[in-house]
PDB file of N, CA and C in Angstrom:
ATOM      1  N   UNK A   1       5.701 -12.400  -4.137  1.00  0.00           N
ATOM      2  CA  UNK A   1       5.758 -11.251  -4.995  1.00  0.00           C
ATOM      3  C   UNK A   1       7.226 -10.965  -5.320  1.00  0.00           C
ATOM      4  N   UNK A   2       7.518 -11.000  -6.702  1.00  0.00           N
ATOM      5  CA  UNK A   2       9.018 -10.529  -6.923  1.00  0.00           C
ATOM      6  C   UNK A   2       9.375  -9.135  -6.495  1.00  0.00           C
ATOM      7  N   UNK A   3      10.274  -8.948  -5.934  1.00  0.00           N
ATOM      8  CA  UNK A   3      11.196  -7.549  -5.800  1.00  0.00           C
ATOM      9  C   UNK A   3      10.814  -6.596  -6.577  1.00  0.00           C
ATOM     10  N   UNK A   4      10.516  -6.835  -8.292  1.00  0.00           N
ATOM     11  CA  UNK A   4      10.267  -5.897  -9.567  1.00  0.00           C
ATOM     12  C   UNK A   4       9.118  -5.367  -9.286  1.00  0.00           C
ATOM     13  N   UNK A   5       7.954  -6.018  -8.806  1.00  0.00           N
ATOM     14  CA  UNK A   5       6.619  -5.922  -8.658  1.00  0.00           C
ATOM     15  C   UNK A   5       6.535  -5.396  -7.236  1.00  0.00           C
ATOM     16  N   UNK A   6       7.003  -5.143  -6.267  1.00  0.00           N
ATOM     17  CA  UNK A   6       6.980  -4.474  -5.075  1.00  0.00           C
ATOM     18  C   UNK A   6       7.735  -3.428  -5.253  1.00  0.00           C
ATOM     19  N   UNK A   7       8.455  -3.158  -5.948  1.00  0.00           N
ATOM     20  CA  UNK A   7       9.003  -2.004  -6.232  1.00  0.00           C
ATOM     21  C   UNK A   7       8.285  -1.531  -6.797  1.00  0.00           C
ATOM     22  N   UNK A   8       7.640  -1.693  -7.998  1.00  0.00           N
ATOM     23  CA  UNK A   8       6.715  -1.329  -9.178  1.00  0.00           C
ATOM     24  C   UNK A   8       5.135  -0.532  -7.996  1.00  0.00           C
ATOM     25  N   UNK A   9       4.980  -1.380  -7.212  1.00  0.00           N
ATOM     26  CA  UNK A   9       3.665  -0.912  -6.746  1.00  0.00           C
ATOM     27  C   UNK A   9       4.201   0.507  -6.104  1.00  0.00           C
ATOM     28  N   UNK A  10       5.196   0.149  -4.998  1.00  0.00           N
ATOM     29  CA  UNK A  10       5.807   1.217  -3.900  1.00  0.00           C
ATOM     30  C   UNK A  10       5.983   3.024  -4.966  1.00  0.00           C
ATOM     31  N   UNK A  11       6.721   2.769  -6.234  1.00  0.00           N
ATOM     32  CA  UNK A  11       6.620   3.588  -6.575  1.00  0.00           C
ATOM     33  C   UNK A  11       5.429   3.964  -7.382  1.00  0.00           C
ATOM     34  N   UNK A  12       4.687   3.451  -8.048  1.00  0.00           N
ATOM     35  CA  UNK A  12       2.985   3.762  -8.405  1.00  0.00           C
ATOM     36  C   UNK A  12       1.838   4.556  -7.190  1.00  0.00           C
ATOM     37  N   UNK A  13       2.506   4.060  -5.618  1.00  0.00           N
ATOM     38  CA  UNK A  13       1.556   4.458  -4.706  1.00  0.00           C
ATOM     39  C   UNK A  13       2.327   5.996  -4.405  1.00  0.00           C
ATOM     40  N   UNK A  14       3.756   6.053  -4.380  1.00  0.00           N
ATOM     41  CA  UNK A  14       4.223   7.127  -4.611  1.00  0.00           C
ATOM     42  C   UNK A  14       3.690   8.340  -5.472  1.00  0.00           C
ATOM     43  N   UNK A  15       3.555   7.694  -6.334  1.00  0.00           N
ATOM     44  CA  UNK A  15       3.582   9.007  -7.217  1.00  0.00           C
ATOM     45  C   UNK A  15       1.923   9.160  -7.029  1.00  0.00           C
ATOM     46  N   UNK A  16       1.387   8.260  -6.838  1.00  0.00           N
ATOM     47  CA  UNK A  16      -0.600   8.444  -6.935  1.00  0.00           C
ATOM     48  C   UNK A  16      -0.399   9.561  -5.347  1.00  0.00           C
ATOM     49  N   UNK A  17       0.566   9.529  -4.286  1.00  0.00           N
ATOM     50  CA  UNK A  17       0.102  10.252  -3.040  1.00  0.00           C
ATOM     51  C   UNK A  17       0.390  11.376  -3.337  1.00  0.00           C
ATOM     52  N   UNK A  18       1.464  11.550  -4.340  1.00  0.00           N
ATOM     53  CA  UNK A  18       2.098  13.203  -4.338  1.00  0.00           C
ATOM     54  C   UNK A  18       1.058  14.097  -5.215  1.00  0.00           C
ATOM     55  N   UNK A  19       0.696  13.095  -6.525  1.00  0.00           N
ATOM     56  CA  UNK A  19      -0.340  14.084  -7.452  1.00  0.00           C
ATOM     57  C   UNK A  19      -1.511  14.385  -6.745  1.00  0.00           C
ATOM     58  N   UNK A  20      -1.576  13.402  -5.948  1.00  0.00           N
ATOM     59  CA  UNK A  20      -3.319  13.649  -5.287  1.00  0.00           C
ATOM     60  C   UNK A  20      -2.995  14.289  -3.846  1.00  0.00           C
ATOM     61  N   UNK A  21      -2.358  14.181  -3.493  1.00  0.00           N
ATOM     62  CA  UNK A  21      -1.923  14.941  -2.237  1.00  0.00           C
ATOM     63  C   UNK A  21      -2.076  14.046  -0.603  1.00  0.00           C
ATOM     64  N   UNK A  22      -2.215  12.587  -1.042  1.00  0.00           N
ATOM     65  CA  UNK A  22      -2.526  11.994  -0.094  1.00  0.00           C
ATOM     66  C   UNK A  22      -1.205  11.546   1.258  1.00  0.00           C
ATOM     67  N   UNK A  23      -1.639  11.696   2.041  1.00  0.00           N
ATOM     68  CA  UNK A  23      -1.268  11.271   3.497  1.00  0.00           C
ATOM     69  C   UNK A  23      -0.829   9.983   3.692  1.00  0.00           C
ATOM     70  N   UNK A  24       0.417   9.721   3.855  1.00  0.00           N
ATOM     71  CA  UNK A  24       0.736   7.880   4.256  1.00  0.00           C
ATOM     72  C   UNK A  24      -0.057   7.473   4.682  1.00  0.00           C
ATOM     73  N   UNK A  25      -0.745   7.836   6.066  1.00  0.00           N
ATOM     74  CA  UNK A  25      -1.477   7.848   7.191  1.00  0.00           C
ATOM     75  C   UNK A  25      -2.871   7.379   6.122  1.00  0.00           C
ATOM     76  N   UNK A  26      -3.349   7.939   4.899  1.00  0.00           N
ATOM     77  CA  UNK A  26      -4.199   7.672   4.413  1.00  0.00           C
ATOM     78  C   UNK A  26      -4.172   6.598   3.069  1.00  0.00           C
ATOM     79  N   UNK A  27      -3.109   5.987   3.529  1.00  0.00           N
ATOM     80  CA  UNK A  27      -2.991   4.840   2.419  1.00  0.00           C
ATOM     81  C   UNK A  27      -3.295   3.591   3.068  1.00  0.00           C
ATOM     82  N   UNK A  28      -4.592   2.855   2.919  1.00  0.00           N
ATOM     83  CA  UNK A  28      -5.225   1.520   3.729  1.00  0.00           C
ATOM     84  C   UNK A  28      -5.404   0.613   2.606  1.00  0.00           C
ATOM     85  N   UNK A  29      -5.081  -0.175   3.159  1.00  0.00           N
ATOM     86  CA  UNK A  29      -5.250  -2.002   2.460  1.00  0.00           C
ATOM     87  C   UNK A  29      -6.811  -2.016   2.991  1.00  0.00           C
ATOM     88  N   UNK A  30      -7.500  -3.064   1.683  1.00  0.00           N
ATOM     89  CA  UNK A  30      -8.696  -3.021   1.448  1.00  0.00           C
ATOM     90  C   UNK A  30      -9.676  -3.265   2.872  1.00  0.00           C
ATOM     91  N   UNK A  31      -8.891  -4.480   3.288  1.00  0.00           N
ATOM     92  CA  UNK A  31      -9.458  -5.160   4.641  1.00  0.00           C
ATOM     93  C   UNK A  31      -9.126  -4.180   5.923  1.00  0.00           C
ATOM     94  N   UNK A  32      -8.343  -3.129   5.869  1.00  0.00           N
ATOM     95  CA  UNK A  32      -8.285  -2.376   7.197  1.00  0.00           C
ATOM     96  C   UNK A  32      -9.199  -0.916   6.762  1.00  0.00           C
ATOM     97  N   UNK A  33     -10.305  -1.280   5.696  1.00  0.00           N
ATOM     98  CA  UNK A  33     -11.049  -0.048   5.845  1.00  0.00           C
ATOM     99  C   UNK A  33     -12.352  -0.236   6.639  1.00  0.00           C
ATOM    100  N   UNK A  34     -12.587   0.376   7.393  1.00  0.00           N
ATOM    101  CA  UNK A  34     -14.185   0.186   8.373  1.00  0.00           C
ATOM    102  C   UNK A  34     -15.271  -0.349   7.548  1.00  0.00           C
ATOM    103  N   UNK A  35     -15.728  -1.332   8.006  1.00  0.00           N
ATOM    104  CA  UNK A  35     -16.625  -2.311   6.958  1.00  0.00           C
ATOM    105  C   UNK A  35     -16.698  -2.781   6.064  1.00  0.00           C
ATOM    106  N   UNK A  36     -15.376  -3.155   5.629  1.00  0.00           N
ATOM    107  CA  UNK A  36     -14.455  -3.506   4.644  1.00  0.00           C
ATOM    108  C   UNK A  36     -14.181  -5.111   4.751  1.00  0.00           C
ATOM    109  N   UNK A  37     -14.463  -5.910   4.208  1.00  0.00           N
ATOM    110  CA  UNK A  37     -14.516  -7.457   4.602  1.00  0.00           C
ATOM    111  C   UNK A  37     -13.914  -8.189   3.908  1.00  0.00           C
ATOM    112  N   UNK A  38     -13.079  -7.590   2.471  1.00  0.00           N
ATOM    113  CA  UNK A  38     -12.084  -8.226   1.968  1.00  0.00           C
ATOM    114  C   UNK A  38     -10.682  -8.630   2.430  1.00  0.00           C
ATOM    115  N   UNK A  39     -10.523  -9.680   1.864  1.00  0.00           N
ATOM    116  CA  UNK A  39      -9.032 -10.037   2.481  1.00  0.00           C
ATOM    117  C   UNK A  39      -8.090 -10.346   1.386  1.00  0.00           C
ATOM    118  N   UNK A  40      -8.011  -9.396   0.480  1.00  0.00           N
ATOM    119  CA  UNK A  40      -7.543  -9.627  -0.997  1.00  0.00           C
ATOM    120  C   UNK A  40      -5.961  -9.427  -0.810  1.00  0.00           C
ATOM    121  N   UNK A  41      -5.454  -8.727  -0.196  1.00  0.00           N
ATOM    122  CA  UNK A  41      -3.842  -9.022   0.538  1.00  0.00           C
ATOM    123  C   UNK A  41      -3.680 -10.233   0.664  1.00  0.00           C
ATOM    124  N   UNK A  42      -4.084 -10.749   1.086  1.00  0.00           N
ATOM    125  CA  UNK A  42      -3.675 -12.072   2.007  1.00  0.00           C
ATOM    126  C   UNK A  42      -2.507 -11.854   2.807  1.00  0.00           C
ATOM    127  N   UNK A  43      -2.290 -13.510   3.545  1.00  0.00           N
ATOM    128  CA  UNK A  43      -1.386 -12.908   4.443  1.00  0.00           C
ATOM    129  C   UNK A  43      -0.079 -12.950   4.083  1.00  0.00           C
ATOM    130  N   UNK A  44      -0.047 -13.259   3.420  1.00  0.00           N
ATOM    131  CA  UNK A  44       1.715 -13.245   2.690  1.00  0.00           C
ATOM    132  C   UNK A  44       2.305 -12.014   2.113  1.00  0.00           C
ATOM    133  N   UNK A  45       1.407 -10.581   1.958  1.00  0.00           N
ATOM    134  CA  UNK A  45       1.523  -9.728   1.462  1.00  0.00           C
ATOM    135  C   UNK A  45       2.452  -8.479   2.793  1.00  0.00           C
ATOM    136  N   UNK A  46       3.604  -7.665   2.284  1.00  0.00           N
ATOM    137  CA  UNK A  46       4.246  -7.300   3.241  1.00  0.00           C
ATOM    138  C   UNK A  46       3.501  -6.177   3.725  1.00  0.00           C
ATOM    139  N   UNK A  47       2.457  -6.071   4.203  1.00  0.00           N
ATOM    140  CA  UNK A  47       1.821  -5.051   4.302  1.00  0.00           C
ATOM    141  C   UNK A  47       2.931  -4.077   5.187  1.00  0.00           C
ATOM    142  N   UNK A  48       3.459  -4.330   6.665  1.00  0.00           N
ATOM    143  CA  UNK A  48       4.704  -3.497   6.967  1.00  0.00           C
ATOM    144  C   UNK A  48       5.625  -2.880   6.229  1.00  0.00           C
ATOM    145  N   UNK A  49       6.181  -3.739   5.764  1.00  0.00           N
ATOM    146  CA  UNK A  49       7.151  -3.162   4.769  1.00  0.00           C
ATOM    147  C   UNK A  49       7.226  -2.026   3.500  1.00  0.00           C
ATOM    148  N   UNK A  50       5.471  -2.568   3.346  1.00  0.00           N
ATOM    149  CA  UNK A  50       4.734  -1.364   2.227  1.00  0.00           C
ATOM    150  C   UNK A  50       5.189  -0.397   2.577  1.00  0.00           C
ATOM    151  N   UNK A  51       4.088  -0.043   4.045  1.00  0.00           N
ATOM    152  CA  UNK A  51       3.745   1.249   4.429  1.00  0.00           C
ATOM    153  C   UNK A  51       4.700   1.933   4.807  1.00  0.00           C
ATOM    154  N   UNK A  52       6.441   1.408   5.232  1.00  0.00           N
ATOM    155  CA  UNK A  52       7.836   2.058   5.575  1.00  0.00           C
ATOM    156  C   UNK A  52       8.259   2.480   4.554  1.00  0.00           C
ATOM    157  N   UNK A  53       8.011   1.937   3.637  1.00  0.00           N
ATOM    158  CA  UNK A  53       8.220   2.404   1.423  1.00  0.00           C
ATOM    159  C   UNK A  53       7.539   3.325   1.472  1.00  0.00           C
ATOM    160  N   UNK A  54       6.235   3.467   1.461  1.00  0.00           N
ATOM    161  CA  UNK A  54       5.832   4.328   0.980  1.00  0.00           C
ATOM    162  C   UNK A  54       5.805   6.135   2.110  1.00  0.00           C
ATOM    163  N   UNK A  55       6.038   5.590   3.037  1.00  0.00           N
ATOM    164  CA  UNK A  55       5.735   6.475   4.072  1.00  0.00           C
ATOM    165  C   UNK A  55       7.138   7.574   4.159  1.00  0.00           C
ATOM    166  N   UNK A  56       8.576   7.078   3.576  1.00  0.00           N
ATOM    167  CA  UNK A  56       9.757   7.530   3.723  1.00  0.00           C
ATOM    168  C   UNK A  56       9.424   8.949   2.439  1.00  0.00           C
TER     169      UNK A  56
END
């Protein structure tokens, strides 16, 4: 994933938590939702790194 496009998401999930009022804590990748069986991340995706972006 280029830099442009991880930036691009980090601030899109930004601004979707503030209008809607959502909780870092409540921002989950598809496969870590309870009965959730996708693995559309894959593993190359920074999922860590996301959630320190978006969570600051």
């Amino acid at each position: 994933m280029p830099p442009e496009q991880f930036e691009s998401l980090v601030t899109l999930t930004r601004h979707l938590m503030s209008r809607h009022a959502i909780d870092a804590g409540n921002v989950l990748a598809h496969g870590r939702i309870a009965g959730e069986a996708t693995k559309c991340l894959g593993e190359r995706f920074p999922w860590e790194r996301f959630k320190r972006r978006v969570s600051t």
